[in-house]
N, C-alpha and C. Protein backbone atom coordinates (compact mmCIF):
# COMPACT_ATOMS: atom_id res chain seq x y z
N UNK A 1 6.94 4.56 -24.25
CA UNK A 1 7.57 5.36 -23.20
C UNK A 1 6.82 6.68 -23.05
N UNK A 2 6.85 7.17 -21.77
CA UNK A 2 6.09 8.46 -21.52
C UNK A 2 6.90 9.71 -22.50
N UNK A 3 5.77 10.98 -22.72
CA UNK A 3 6.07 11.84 -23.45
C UNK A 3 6.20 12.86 -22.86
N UNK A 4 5.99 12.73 -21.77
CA UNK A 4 6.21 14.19 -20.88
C UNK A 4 6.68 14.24 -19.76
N UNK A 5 7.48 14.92 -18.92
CA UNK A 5 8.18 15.05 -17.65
C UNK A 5 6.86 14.87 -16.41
N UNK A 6 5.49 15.08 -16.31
CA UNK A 6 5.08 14.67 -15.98
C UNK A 6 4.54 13.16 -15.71
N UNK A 7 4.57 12.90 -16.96
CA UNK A 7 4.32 11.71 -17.02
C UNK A 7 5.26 10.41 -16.20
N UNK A 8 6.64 10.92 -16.81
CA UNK A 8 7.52 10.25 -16.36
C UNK A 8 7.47 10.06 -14.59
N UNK A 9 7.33 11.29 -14.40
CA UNK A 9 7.61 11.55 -12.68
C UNK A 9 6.45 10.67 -12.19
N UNK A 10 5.26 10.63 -12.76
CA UNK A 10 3.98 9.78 -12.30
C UNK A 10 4.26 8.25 -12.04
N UNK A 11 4.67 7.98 -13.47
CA UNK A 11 5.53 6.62 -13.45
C UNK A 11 6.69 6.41 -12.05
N UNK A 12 7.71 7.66 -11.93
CA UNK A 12 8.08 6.44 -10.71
C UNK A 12 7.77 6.74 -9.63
N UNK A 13 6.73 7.99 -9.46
CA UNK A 13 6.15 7.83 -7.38
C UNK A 13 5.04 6.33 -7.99
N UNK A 14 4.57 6.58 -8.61
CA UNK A 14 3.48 5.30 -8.43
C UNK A 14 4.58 3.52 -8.59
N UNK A 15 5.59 3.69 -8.50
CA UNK A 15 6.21 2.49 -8.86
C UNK A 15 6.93 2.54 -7.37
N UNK A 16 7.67 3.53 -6.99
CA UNK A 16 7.92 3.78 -5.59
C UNK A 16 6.56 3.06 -4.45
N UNK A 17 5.71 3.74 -4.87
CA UNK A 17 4.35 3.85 -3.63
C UNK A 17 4.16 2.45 -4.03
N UNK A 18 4.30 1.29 -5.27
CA UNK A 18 3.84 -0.11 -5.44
C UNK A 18 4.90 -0.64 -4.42
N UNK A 19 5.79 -0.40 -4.67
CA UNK A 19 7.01 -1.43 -4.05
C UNK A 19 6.76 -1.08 -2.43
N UNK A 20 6.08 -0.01 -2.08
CA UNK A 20 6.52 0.51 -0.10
C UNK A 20 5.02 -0.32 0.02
N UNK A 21 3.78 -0.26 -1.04
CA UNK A 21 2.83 -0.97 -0.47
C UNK A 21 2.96 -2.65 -0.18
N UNK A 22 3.45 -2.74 -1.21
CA UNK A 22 3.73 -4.35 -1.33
C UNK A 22 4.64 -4.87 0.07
N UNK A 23 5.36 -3.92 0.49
CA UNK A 23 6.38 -4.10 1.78
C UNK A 23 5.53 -4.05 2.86
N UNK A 24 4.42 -3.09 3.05
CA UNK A 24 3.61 -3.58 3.85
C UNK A 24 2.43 -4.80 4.39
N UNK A 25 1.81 -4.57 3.13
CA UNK A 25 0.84 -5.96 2.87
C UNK A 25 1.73 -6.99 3.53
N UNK A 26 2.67 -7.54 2.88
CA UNK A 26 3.40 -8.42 3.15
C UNK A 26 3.87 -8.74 4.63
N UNK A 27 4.46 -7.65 4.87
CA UNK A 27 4.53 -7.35 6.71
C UNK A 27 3.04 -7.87 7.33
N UNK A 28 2.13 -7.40 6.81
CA UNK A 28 0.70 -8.00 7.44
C UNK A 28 0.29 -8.93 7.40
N UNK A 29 0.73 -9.76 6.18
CA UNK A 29 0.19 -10.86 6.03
C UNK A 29 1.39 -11.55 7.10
N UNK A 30 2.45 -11.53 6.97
CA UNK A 30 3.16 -12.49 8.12
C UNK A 30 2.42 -12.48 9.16
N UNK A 31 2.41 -11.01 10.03
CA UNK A 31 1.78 -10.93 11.11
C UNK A 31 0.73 -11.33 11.50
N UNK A 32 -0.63 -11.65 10.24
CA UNK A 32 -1.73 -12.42 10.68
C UNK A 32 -1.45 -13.89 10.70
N UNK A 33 -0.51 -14.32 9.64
CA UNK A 33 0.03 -15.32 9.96
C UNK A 33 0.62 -15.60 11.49
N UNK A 34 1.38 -15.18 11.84
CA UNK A 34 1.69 -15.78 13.08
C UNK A 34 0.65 -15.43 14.26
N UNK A 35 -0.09 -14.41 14.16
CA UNK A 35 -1.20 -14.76 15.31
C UNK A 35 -1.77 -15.40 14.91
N UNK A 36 -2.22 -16.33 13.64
CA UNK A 36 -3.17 -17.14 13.40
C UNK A 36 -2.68 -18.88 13.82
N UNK A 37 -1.48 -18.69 14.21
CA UNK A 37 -0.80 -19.97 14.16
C UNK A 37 0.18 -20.41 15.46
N UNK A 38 -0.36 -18.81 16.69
CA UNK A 38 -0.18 -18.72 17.87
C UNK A 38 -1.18 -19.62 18.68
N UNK A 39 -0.61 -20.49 19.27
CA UNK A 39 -1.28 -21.17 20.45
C UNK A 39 -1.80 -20.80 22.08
N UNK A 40 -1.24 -19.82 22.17
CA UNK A 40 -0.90 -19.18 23.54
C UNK A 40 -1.65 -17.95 23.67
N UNK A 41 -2.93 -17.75 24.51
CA UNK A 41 -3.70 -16.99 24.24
C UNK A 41 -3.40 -15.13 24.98
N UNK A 42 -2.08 -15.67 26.01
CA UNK A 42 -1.46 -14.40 26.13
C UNK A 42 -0.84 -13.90 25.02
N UNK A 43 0.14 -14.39 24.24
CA UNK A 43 1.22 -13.82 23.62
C UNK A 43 0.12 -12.78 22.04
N UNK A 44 -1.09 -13.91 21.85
CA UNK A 44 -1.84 -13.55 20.89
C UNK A 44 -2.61 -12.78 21.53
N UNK A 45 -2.78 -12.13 22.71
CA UNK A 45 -3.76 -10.96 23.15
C UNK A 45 -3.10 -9.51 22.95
N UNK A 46 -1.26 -10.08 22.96
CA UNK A 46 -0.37 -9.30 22.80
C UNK A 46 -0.51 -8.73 21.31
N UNK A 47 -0.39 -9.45 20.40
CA UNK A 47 -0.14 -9.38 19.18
C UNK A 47 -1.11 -8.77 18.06
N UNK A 48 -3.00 -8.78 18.99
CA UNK A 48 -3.85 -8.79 18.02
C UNK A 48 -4.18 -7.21 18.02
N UNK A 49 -3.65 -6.35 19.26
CA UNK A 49 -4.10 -4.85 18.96
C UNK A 49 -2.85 -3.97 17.36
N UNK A 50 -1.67 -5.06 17.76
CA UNK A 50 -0.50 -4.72 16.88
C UNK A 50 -0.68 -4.67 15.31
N UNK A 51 -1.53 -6.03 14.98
CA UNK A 51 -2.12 -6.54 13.65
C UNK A 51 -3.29 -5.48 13.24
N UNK A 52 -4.29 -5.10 14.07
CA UNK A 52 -5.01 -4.62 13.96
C UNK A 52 -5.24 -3.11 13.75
N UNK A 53 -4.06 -2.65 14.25
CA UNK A 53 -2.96 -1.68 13.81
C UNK A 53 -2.36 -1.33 12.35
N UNK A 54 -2.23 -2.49 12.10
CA UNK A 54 -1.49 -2.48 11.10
C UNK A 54 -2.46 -2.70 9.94
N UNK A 55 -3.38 -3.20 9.99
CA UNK A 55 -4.76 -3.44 9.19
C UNK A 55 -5.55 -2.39 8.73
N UNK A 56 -5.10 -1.96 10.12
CA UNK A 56 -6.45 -0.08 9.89
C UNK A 56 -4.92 0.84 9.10
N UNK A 57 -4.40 0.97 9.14
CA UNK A 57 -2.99 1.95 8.55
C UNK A 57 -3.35 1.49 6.86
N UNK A 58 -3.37 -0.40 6.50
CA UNK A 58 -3.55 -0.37 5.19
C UNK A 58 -4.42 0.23 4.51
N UNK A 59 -5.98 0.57 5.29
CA UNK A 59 -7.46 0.34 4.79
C UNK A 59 -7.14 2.22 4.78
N UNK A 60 -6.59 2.51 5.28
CA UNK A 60 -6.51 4.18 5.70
C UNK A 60 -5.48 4.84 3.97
N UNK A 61 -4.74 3.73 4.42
CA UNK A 61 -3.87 4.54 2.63
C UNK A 61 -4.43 3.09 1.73
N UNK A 62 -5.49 2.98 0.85
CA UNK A 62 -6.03 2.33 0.67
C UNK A 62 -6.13 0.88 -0.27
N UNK A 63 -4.56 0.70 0.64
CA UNK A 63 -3.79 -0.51 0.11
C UNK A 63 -4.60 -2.06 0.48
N UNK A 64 -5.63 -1.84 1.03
CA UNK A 64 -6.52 -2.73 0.65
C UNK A 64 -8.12 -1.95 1.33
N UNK A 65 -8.84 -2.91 0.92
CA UNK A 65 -10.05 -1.90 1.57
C UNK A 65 -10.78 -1.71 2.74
N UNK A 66 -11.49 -0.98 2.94
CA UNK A 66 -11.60 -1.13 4.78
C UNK A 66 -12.67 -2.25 5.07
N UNK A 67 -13.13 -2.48 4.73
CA UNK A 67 -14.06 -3.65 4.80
C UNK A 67 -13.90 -5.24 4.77
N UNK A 68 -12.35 -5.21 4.20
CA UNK A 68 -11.61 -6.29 4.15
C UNK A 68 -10.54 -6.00 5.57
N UNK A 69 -10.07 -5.08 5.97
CA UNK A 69 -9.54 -4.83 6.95
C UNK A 69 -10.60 -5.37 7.92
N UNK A 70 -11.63 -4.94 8.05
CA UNK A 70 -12.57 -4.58 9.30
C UNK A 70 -13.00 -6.37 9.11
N UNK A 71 -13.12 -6.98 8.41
CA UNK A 71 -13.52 -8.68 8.54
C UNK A 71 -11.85 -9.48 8.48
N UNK A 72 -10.84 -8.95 8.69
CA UNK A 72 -9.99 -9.73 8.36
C UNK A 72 -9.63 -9.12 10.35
N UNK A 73 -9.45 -8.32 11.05
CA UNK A 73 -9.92 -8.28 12.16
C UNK A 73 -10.97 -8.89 13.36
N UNK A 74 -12.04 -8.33 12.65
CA UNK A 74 -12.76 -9.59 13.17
C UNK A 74 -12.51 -10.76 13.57
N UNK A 75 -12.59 -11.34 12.34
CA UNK A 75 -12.39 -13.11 11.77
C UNK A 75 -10.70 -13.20 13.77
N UNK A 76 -9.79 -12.28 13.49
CA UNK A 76 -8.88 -12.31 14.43
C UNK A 76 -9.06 -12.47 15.62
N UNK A 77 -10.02 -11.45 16.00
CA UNK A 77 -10.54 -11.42 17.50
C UNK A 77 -11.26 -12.48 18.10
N UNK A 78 -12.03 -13.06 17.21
CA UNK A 78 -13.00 -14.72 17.54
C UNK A 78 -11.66 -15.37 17.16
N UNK A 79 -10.67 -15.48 16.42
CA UNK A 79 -9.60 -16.72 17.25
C UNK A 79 -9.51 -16.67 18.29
N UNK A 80 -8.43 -15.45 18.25
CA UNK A 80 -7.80 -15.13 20.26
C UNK A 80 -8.94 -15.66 20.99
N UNK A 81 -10.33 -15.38 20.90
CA UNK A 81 -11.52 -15.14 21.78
C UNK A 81 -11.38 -17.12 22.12
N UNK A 82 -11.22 -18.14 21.14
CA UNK A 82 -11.30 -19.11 21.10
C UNK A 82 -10.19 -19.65 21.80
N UNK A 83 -9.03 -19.52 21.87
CA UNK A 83 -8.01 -19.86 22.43
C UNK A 83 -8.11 -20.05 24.37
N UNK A 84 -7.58 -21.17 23.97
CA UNK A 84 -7.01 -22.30 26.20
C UNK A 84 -6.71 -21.43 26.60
């Protein structure tokens, strides 16, 4: 167990900031999920500035990295681009 009031306090913003990141990721990953599994190349033209949005916000507080953001975008835009 921690030995100091600092310590302690470190322990729960960083346990706080795990659980609000994890709430996001998660939010993102649905969301690439369902534009990835959208057929309809309106509703997914709709959806991909939203994701992409939400991609750059992770890479920005650096809940994943921007380079994985910036190809996990990508990789998005050549679906939609592919889509009837």
């Amino acid at each position: 167990m921690a030995n100091h009031k600092s310590s302690e306090k470190r322990i729960r913003q960083s346990e706080a900031r795990r659980i609000e990141n994890r709430y996001y990721a998660k939010t993102t990953r649905n969301a690439i999920k369902k534009l990835r599994s959208t057929k309809d190349k309106k509703e997914a033209m709709e959806l991909l500035p939203k994701v992409a949005s939400m991609l750059d916000k992770l890479a920005k507080k650096h809940v994943i990295h921007k380079n994985k953001a910036s190809n996990l975008k990508s990789g998005l835009a050549k679906h939609v681009q592919t889509l009837a």
